[in-house]
PDB file of N, CA and C in Angstrom:
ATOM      1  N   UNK A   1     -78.995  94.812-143.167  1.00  0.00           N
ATOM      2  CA  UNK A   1     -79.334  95.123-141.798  1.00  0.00           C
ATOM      3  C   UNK A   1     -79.496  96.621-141.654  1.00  0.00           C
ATOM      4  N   UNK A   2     -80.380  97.040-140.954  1.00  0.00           N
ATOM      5  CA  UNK A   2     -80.825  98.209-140.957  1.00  0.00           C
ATOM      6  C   UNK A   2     -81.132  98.380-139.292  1.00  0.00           C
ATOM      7  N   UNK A   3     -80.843  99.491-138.566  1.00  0.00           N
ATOM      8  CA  UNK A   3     -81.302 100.040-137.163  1.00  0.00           C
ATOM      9  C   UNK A   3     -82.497 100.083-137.394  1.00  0.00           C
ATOM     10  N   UNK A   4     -82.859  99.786-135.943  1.00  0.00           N
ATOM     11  CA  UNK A   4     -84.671  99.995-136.012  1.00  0.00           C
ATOM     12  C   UNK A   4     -85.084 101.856-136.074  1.00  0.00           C
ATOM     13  N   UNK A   5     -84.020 102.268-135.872  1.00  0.00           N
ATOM     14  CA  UNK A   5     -84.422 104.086-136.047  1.00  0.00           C
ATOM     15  C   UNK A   5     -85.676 105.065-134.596  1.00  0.00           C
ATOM     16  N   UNK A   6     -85.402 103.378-133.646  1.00  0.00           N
ATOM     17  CA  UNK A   6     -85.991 104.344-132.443  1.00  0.00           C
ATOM     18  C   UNK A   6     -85.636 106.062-131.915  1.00  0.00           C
ATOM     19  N   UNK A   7     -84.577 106.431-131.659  1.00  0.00           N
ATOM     20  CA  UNK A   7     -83.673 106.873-131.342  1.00  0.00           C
ATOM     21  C   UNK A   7     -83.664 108.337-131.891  1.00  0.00           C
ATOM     22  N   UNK A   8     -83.795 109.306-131.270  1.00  0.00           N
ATOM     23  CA  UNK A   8     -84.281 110.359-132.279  1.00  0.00           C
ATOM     24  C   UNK A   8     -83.036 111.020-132.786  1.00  0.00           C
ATOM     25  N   UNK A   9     -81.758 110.787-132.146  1.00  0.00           N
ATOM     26  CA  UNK A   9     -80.170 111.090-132.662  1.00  0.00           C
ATOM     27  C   UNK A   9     -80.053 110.428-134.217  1.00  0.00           C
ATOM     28  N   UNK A  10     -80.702 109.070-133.983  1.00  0.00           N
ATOM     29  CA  UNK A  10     -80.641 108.584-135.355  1.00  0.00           C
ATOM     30  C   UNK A  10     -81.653 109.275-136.335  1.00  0.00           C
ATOM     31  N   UNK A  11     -82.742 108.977-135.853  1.00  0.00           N
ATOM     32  CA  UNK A  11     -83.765 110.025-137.031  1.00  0.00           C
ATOM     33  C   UNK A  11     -83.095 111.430-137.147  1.00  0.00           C
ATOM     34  N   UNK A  12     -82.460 112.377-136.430  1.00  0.00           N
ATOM     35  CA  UNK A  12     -81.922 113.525-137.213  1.00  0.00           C
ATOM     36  C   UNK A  12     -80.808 113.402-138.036  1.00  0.00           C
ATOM     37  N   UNK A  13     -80.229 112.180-137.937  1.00  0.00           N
ATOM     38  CA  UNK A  13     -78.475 111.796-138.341  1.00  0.00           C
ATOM     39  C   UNK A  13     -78.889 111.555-140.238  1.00  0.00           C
ATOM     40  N   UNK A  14     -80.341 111.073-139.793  1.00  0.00           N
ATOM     41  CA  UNK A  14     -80.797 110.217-141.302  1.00  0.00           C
ATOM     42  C   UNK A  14     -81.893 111.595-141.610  1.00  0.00           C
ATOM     43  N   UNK A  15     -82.663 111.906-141.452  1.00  0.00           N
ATOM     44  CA  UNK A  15     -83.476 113.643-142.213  1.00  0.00           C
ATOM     45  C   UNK A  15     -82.318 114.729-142.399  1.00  0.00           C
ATOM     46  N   UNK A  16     -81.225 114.381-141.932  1.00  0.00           N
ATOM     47  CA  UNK A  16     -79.815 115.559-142.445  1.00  0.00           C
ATOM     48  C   UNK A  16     -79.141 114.934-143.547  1.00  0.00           C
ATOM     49  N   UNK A  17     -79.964 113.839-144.344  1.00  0.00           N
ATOM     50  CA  UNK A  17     -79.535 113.470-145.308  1.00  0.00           C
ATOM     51  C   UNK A  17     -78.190 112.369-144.943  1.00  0.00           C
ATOM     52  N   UNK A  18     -78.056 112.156-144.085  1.00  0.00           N
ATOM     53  CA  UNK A  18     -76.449 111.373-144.144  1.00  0.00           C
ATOM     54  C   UNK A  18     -76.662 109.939-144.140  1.00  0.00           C
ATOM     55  N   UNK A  19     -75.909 109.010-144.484  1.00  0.00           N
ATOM     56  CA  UNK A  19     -75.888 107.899-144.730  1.00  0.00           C
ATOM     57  C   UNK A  19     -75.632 107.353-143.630  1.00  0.00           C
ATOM     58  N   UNK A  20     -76.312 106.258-142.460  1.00  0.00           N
ATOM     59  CA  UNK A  20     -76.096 105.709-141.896  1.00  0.00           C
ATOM     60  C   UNK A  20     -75.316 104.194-141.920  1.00  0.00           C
ATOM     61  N   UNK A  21     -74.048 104.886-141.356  1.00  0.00           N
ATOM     62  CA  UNK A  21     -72.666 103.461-141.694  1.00  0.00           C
ATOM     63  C   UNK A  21     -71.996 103.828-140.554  1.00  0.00           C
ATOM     64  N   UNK A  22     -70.926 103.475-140.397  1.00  0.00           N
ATOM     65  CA  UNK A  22     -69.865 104.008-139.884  1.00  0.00           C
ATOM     66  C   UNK A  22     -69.343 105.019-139.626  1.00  0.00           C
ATOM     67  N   UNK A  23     -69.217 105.246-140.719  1.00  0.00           N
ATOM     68  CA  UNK A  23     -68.278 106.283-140.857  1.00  0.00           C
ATOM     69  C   UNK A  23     -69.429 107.747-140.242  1.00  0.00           C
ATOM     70  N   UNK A  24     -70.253 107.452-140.152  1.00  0.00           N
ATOM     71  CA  UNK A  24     -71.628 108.885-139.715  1.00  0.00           C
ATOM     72  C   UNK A  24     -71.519 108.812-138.311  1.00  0.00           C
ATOM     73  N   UNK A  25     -70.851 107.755-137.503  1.00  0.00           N
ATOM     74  CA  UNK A  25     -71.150 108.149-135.993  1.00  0.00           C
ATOM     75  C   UNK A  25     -72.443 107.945-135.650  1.00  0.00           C
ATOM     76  N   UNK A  26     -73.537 107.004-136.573  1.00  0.00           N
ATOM     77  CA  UNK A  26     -74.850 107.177-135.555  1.00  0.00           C
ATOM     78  C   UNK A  26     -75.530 106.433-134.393  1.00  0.00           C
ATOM     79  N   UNK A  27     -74.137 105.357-134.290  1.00  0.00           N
ATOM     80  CA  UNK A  27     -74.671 104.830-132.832  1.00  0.00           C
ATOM     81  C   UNK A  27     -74.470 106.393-131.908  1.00  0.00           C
ATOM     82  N   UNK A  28     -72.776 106.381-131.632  1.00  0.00           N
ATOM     83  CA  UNK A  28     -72.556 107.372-130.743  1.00  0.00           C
ATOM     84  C   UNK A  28     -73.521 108.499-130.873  1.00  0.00           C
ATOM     85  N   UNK A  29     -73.446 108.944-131.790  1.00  0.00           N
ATOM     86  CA  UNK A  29     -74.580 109.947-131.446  1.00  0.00           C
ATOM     87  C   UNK A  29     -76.327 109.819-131.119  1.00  0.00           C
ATOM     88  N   UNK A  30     -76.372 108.538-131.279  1.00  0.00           N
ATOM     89  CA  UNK A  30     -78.082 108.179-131.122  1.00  0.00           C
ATOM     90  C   UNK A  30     -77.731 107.631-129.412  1.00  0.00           C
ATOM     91  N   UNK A  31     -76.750 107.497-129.021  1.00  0.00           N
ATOM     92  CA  UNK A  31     -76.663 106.767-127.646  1.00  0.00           C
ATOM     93  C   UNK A  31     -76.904 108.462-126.564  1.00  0.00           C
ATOM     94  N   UNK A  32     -75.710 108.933-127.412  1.00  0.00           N
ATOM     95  CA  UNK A  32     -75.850 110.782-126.898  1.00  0.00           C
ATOM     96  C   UNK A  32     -76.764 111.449-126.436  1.00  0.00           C
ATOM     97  N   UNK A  33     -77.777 111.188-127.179  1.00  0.00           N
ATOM     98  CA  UNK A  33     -78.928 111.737-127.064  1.00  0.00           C
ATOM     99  C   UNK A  33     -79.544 111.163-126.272  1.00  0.00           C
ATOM    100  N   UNK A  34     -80.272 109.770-126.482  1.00  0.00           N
ATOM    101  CA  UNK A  34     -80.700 108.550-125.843  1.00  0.00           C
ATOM    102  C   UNK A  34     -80.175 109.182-124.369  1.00  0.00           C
ATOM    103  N   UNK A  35     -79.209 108.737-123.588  1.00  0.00           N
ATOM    104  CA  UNK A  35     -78.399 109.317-122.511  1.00  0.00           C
ATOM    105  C   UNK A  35     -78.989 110.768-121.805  1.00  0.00           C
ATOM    106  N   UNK A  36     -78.707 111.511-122.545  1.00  0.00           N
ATOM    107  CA  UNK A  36     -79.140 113.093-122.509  1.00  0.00           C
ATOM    108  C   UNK A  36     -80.408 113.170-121.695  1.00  0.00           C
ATOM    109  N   UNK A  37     -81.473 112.757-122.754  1.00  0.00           N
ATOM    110  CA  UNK A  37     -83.071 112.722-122.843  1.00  0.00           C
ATOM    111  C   UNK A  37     -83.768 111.179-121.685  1.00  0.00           C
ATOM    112  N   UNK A  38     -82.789 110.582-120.735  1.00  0.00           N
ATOM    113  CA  UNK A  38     -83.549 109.679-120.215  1.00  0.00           C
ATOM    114  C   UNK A  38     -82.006 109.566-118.639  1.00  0.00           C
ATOM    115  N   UNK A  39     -81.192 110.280-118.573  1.00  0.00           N
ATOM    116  CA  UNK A  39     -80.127 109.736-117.635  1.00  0.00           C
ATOM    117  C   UNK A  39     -80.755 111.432-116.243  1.00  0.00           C
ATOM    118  N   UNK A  40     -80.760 110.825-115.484  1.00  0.00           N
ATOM    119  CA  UNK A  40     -80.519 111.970-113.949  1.00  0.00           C
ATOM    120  C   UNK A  40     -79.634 112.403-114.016  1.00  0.00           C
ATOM    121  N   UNK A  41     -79.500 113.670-114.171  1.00  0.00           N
ATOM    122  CA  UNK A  41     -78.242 114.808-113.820  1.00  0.00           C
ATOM    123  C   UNK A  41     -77.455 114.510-112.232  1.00  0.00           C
ATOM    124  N   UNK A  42     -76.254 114.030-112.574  1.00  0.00           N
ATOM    125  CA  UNK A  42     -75.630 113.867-111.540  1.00  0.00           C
ATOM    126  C   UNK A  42     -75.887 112.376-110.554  1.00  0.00           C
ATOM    127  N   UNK A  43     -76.741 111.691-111.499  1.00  0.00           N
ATOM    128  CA  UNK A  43     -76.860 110.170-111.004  1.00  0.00           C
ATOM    129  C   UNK A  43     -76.261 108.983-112.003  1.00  0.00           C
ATOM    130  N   UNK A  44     -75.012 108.699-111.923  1.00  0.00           N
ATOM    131  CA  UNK A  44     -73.855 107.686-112.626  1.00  0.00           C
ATOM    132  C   UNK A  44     -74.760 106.313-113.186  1.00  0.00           C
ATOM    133  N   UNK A  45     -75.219 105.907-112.133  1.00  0.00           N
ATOM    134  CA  UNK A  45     -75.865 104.715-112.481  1.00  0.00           C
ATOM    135  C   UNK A  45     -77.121 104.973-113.453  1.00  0.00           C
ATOM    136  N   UNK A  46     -78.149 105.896-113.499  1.00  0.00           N
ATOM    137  CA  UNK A  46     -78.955 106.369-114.259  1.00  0.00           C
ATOM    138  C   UNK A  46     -78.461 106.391-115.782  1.00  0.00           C
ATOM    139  N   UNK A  47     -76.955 106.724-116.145  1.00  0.00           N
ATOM    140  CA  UNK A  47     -76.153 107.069-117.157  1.00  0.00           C
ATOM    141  C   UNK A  47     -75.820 105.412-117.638  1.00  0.00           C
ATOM    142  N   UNK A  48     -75.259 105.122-117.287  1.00  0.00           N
ATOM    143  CA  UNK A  48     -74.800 103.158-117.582  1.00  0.00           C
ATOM    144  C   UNK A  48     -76.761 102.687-117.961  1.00  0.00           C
ATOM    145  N   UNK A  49     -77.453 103.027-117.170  1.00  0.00           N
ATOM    146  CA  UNK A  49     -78.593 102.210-117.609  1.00  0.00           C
ATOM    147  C   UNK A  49     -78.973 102.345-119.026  1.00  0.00           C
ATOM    148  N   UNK A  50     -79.220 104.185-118.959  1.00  0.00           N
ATOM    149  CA  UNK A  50     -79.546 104.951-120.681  1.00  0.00           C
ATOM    150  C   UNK A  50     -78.947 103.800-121.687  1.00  0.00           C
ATOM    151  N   UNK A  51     -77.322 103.803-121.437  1.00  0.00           N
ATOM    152  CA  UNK A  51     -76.456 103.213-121.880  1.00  0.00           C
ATOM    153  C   UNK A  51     -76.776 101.647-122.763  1.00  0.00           C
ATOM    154  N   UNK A  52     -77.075 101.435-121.990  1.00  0.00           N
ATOM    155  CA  UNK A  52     -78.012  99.747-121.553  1.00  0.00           C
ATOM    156  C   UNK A  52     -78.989  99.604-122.552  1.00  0.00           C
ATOM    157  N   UNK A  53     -80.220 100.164-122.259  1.00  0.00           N
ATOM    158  CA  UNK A  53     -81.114 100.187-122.686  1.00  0.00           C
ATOM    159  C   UNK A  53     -81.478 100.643-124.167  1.00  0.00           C
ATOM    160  N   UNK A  54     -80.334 101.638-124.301  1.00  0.00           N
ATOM    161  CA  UNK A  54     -80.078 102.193-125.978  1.00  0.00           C
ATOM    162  C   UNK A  54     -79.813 101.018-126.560  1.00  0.00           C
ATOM    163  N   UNK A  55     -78.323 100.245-126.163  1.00  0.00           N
ATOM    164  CA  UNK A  55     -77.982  99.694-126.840  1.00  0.00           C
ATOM    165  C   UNK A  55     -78.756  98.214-127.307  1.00  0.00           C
ATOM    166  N   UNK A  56     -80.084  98.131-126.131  1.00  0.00           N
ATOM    167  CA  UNK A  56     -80.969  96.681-126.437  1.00  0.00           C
ATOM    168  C   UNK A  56     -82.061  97.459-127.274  1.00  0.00           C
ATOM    169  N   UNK A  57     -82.441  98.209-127.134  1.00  0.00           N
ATOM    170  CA  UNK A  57     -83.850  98.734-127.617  1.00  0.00           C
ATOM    171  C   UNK A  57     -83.336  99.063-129.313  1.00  0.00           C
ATOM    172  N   UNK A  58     -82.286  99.614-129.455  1.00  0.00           N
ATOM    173  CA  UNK A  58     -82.108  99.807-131.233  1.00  0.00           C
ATOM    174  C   UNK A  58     -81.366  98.530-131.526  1.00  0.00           C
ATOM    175  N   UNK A  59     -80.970  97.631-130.550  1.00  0.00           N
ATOM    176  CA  UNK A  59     -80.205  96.362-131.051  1.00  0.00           C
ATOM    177  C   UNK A  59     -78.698  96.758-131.784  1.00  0.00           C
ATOM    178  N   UNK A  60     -77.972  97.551-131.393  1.00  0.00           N
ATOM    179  CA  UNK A  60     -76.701  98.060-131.935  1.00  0.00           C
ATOM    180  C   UNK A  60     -75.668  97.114-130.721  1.00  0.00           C
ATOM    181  N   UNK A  61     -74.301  96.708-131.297  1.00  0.00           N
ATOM    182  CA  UNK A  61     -73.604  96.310-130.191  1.00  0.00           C
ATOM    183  C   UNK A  61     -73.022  97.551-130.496  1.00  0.00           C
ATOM    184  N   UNK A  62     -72.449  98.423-128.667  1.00  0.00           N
ATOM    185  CA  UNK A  62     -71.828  98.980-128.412  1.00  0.00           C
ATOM    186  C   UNK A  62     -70.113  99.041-127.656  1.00  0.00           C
ATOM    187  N   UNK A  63     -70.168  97.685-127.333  1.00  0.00           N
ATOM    188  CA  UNK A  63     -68.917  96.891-126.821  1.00  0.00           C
ATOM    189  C   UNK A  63     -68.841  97.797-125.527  1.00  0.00           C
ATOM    190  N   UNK A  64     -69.773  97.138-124.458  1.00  0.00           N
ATOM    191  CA  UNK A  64     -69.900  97.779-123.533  1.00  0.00           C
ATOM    192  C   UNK A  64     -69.423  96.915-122.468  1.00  0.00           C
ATOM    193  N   UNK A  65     -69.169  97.092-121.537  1.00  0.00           N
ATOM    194  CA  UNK A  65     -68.466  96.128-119.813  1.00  0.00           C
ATOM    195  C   UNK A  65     -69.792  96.295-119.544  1.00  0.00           C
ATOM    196  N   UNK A  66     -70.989  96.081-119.834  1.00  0.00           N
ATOM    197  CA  UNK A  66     -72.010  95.818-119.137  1.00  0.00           C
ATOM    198  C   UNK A  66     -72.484  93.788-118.728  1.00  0.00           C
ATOM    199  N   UNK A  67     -73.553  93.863-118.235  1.00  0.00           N
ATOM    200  CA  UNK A  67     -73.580  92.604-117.748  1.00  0.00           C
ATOM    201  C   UNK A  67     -72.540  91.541-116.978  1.00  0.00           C
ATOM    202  N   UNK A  68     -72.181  90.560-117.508  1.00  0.00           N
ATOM    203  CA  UNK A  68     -71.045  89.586-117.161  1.00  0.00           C
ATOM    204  C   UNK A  68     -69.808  90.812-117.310  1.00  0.00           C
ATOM    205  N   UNK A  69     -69.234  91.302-118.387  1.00  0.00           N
ATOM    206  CA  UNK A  69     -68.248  92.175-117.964  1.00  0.00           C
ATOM    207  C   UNK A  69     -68.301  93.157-117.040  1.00  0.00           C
ATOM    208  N   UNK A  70     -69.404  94.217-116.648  1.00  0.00           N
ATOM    209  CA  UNK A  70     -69.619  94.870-115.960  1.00  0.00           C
ATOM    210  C   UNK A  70     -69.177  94.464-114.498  1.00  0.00           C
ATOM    211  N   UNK A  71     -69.785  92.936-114.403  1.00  0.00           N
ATOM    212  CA  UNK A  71     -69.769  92.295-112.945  1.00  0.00           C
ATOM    213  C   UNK A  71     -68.165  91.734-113.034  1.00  0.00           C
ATOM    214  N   UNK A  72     -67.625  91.456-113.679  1.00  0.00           N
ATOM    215  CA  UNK A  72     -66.552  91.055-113.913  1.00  0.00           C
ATOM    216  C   UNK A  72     -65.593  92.488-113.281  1.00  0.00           C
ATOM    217  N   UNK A  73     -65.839  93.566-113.764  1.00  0.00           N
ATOM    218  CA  UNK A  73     -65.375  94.820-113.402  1.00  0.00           C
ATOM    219  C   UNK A  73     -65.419  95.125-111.967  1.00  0.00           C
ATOM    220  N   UNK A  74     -66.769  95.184-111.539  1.00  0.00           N
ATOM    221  CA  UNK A  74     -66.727  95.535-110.094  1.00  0.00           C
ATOM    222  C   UNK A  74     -66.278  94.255-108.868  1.00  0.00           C
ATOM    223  N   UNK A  75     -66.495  93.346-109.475  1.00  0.00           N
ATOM    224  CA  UNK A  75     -65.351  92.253-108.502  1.00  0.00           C
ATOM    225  C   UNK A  75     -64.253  92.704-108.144  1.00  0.00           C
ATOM    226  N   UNK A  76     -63.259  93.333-110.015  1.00  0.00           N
ATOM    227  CA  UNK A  76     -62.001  93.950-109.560  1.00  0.00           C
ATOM    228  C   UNK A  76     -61.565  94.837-108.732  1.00  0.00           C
ATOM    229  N   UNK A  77     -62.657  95.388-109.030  1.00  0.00           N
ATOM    230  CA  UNK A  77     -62.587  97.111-108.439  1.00  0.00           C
ATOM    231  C   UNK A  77     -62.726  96.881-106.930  1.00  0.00           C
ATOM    232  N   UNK A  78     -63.619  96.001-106.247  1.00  0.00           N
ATOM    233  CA  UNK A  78     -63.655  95.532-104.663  1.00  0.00           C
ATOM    234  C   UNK A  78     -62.298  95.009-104.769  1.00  0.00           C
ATOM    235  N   UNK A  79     -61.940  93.818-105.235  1.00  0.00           N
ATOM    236  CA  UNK A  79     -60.874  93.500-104.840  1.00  0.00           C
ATOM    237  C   UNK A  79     -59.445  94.310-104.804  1.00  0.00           C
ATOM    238  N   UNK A  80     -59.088  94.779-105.336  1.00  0.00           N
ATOM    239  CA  UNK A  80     -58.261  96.196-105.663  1.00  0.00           C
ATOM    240  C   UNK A  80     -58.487  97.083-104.536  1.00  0.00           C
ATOM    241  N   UNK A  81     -59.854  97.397-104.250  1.00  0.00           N
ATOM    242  CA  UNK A  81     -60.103  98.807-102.886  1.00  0.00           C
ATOM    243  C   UNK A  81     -59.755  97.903-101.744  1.00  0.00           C
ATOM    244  N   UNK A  82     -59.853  96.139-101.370  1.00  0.00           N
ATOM    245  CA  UNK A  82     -59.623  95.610-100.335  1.00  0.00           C
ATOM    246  C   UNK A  82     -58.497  95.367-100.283  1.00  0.00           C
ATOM    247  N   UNK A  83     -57.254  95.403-101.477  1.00  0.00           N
ATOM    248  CA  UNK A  83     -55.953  95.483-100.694  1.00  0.00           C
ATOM    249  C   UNK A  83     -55.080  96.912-100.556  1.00  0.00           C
ATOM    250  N   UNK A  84     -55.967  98.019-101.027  1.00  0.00           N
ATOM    251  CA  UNK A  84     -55.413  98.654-100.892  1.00  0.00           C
ATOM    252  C   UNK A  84     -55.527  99.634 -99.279  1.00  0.00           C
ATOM    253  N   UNK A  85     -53.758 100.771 -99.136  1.00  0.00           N
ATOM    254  CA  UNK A  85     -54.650 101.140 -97.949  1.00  0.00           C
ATOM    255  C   UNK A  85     -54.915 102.218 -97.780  1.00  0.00           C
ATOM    256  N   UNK A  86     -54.797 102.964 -99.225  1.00  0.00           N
ATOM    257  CA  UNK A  86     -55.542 104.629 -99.445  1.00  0.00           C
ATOM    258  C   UNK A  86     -56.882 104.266-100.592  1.00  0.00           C
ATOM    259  N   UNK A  87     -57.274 105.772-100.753  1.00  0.00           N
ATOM    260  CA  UNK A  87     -58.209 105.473-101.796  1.00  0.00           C
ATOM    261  C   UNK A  87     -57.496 105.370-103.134  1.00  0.00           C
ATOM    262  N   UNK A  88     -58.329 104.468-104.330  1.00  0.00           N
ATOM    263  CA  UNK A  88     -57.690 104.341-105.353  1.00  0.00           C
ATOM    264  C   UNK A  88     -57.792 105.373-106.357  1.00  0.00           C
ATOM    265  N   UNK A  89     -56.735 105.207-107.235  1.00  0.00           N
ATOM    266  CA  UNK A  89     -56.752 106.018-108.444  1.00  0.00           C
ATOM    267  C   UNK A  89     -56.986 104.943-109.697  1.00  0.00           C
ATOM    268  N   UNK A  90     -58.055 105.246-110.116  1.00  0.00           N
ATOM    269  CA  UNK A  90     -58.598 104.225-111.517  1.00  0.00           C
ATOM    270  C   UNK A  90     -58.169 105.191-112.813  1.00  0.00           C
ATOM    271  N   UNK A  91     -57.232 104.300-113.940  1.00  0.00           N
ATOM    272  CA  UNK A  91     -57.230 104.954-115.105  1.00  0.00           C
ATOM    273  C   UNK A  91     -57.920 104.334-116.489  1.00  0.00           C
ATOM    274  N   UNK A  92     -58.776 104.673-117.489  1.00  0.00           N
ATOM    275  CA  UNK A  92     -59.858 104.281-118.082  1.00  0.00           C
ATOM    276  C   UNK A  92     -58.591 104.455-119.805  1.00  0.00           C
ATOM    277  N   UNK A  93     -58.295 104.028-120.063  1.00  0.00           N
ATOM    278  CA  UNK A  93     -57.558 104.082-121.353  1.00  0.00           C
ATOM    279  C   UNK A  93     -58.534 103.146-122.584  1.00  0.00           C
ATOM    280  N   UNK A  94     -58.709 104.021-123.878  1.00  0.00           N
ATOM    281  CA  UNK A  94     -59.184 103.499-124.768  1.00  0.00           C
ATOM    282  C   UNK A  94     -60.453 103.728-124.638  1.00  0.00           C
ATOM    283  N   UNK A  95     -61.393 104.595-124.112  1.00  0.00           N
ATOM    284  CA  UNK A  95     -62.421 104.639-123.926  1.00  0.00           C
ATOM    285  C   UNK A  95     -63.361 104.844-124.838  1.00  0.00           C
ATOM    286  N   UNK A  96     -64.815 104.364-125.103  1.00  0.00           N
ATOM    287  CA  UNK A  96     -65.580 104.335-126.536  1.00  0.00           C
ATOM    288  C   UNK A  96     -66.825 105.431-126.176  1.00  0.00           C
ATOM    289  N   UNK A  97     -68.003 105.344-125.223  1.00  0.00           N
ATOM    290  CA  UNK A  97     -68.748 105.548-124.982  1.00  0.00           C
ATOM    291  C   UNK A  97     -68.949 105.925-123.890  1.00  0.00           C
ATOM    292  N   UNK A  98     -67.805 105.225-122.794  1.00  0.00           N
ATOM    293  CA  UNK A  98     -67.571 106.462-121.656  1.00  0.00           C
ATOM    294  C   UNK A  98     -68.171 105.480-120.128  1.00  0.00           C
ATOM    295  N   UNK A  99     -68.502 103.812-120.858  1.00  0.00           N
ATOM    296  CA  UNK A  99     -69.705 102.976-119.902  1.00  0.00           C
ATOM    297  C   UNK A  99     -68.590 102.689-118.924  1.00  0.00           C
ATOM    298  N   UNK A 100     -67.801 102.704-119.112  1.00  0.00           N
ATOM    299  CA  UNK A 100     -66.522 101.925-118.203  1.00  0.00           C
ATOM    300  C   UNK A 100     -66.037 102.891-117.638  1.00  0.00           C
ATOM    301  N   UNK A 101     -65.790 103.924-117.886  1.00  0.00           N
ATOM    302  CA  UNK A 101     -65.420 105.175-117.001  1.00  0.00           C
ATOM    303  C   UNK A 101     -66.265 105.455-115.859  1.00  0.00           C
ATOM    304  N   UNK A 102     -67.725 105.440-116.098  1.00  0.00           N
ATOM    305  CA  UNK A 102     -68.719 105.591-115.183  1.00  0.00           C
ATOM    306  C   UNK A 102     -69.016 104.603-114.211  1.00  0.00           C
ATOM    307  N   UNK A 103     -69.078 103.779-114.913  1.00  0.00           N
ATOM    308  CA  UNK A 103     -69.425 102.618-113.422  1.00  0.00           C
ATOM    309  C   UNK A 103     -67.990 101.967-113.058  1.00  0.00           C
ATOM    310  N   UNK A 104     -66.917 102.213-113.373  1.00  0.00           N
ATOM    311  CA  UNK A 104     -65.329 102.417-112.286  1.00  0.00           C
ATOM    312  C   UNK A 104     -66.078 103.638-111.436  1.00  0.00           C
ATOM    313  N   UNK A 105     -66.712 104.624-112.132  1.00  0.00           N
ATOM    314  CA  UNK A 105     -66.472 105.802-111.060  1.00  0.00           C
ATOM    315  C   UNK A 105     -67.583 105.954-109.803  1.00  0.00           C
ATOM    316  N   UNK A 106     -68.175 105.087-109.965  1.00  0.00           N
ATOM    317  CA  UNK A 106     -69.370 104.573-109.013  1.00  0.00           C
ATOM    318  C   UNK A 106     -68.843 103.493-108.306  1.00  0.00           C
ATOM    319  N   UNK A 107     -67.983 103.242-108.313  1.00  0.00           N
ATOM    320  CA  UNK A 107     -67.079 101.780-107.430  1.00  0.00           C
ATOM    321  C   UNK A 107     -65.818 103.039-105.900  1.00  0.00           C
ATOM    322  N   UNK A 108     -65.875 103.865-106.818  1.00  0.00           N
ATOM    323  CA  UNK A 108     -64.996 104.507-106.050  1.00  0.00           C
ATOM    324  C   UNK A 108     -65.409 105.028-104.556  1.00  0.00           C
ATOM    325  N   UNK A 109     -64.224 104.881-103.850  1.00  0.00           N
ATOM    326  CA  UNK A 109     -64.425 105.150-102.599  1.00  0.00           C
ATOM    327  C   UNK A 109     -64.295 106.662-102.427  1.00  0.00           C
ATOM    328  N   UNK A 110     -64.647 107.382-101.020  1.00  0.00           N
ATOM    329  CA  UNK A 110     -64.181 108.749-100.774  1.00  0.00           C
ATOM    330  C   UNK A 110     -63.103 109.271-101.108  1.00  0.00           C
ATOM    331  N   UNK A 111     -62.394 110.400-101.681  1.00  0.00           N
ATOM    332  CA  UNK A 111     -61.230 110.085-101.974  1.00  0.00           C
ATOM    333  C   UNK A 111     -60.404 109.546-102.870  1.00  0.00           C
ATOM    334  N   UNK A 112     -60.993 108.748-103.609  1.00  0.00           N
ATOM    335  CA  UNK A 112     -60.517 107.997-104.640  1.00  0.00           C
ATOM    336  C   UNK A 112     -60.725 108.704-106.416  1.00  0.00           C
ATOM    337  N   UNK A 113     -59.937 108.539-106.941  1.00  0.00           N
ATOM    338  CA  UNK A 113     -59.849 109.465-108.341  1.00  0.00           C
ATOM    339  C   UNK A 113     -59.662 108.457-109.517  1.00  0.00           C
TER     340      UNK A 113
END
């Protein structure tokens, strides 16, 4: 199995000579870029899409809360802001790629951290 090598993080990861495995980091860094070169400065949801779309277009799983988990996520996150009676504080532990940090942080209310 081989990446399709869309991704131009990956084409420099692989012309710097390095072996694409694991151990090289070239999802994360082909997502990096990917992200970088296609997300709105200062628009969250723009960032989760990059996200998205990297991970279908080179066919890499990234073990992302997108889709069914994603929606699975923001159910919580309503339900959680509806019993609470300040704004919430969300904590993101274990984080890979950063998809779950961002769209918690697009759930958040005024106030909320």
């Amino acid at each position: 199995w081989r990446p399709r090598m869309r991704s131009e993080g990956i084409r420099q990861a692989r012309a710097a000579g390095r072996l694409l495995c694991k151990w090289d980091y070239y999802k994360e860094v082909g997502v990096l870029e990917y992200v970088f070169s296609r997300a709105q400065v200062g628009d969250a949801s723009s960032v989760c899409l990059a996200i998205e779309a990297f991970s279908r277009e080179e066919h890499l799983y990234l073990k992302l809360g997108a889709e069914e988990k994603g929606l699975a996520l923001d159910t919580m996150l309503r339900a959680v802001e509806a019993e609470l009676a300040g704004p919430p504080l969300v904590v993101e532990v274990g984080c890979y790629v950063g998809y779950s940090a961002v769209r918690m942080s697009q759930r958040l209310p005024p106030g909320g951290r």
